[in-house]
N, C-alpha and C. Protein backbone atom coordinates (compact mmCIF):
# COMPACT_ATOMS: atom_id res chain seq x y z
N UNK A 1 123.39 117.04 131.90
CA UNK A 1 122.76 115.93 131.21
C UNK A 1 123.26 114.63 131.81
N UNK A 2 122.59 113.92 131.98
CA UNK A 2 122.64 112.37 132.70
C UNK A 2 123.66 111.54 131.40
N UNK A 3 124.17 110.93 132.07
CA UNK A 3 124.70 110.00 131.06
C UNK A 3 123.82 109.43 129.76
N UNK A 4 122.48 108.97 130.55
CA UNK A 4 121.40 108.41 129.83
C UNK A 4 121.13 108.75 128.67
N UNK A 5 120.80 110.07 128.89
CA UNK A 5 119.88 111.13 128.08
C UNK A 5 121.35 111.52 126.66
N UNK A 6 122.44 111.40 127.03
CA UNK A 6 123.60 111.77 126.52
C UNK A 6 123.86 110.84 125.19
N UNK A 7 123.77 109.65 125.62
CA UNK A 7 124.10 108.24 124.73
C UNK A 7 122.91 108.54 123.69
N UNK A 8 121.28 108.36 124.56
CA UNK A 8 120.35 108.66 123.73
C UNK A 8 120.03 109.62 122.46
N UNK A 9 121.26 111.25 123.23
CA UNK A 9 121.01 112.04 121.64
C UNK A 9 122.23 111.49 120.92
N UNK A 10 123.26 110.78 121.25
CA UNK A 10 124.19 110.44 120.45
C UNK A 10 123.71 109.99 118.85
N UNK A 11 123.11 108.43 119.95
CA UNK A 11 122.55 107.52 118.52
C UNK A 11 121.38 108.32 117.66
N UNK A 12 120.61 109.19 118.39
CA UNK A 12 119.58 109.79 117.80
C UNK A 12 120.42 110.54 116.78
N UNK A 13 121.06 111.02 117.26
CA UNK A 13 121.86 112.24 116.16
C UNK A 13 122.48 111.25 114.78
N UNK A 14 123.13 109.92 115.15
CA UNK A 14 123.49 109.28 114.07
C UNK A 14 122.92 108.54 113.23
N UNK A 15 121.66 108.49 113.75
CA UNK A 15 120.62 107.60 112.89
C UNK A 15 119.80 109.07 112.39
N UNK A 16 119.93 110.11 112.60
CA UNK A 16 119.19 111.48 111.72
C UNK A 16 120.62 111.33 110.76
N UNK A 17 121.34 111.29 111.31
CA UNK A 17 122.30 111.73 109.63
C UNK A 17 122.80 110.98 108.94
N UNK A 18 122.11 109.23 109.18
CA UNK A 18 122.21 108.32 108.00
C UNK A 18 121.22 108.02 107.80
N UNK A 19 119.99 108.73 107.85
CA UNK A 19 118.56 108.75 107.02
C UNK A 19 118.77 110.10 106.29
N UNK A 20 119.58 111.17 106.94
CA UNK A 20 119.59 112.24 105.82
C UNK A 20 120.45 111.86 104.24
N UNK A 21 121.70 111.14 104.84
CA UNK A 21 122.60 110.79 104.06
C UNK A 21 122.28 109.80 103.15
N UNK A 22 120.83 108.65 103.73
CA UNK A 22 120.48 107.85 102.01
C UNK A 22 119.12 108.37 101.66
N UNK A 23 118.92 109.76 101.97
CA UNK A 23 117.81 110.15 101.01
C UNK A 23 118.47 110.57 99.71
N UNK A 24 119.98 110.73 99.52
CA UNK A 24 120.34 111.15 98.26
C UNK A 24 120.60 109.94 97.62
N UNK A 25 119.73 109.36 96.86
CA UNK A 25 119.64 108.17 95.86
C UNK A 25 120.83 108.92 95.09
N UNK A 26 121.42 107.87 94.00
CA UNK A 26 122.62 107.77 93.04
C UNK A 26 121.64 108.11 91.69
N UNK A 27 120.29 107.53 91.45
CA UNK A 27 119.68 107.74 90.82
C UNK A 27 119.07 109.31 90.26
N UNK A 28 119.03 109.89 91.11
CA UNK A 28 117.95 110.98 91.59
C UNK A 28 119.57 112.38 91.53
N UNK A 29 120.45 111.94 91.59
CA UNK A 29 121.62 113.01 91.07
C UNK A 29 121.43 113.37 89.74
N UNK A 30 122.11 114.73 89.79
CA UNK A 30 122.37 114.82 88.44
C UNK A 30 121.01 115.01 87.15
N UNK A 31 120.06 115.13 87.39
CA UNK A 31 118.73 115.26 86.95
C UNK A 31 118.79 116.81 87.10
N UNK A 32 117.86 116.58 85.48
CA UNK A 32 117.32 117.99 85.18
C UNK A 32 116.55 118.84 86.34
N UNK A 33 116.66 119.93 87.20
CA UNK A 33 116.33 120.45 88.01
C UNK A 33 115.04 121.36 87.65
N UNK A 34 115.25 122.51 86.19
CA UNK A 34 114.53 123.17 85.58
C UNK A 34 113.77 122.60 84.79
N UNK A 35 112.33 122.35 84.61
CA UNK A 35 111.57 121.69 83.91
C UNK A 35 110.90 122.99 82.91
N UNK A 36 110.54 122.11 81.98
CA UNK A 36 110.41 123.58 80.70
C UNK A 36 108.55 123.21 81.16
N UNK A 37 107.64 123.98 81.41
CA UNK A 37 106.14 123.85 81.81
C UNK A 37 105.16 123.24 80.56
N UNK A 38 105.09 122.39 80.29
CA UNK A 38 104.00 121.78 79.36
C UNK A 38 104.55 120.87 78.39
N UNK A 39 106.04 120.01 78.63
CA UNK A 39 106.93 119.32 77.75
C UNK A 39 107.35 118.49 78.49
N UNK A 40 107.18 117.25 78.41
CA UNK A 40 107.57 116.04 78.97
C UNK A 40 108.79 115.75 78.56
N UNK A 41 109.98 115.45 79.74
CA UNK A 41 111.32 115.60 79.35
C UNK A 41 111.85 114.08 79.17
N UNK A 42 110.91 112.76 79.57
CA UNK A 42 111.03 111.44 79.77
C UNK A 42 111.55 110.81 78.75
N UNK A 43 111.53 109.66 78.79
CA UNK A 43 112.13 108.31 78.17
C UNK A 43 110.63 108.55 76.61
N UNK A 44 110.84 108.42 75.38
CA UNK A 44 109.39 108.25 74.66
C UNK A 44 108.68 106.94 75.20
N UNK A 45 107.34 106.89 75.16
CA UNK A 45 106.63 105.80 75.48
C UNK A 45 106.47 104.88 74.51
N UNK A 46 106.27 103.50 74.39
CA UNK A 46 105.93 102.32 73.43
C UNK A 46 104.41 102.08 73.24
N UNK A 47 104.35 102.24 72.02
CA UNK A 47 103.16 102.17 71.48
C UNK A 47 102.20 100.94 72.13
N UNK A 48 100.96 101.21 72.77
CA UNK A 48 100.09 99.99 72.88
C UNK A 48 99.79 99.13 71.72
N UNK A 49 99.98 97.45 71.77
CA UNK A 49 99.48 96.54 70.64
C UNK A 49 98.08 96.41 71.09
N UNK A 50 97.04 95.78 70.18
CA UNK A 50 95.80 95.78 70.14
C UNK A 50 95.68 94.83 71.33
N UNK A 51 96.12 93.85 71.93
CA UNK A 51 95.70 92.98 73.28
C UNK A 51 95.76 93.89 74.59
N UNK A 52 97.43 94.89 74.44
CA UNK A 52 96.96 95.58 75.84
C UNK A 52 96.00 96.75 75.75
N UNK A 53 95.68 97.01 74.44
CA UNK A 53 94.44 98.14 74.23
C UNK A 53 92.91 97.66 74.95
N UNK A 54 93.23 96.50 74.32
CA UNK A 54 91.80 95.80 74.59
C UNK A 54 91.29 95.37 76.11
N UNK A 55 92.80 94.96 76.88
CA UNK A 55 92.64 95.12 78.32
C UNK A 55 92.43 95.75 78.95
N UNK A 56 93.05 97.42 78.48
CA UNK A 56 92.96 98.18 79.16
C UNK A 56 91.33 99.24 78.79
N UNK A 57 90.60 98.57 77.90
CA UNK A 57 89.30 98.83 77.42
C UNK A 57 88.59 98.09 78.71
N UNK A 58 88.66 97.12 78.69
CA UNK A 58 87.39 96.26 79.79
C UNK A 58 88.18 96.73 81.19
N UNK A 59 89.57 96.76 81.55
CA UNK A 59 89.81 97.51 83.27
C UNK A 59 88.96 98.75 83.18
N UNK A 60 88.72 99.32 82.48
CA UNK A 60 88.01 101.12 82.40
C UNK A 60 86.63 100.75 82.57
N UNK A 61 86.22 99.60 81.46
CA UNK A 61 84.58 99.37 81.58
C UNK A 61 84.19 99.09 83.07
N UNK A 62 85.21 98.07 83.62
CA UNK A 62 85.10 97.64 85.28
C UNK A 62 84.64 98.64 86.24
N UNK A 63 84.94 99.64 85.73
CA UNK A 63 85.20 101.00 86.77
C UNK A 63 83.99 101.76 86.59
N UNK A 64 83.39 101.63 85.04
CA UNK A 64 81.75 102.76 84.80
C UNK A 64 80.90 102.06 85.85
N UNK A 65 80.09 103.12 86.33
CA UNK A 65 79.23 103.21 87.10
C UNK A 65 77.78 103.48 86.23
């Protein structure tokens, strides 16, 4: 191997294993792995008030064809 080609897999090799190394978000640890099939395991959702109901009435109308 040429010197060239040598340096080249170096950095290649160290920039593959600090894109492997921040695909593990801090976030994304530690999470439920087993999901139970038809039960949402999330945060509960907040009830819509009648203004974002009503917005989200005419974005939908926007969209009928």
């Amino acid at each position: 191997m040429t010197p060239r080609v040598s340096t080249f897999l170096k950095i290649f090799g160290i920039v593959a294993l600090l894109a492997g190394l921040s695909a593990c978000r801090e976030a994304e640890e530690n999470r439920p792995i087993k999901l139970e099939k038809g039960s949402y395991a999330g945060p509960q959702d907040t009830e819509l008030d009648d203004e974002q109901k009503r917005a989200l009435r005419a974005r939908g109308n926007k969209q009928s064809f």
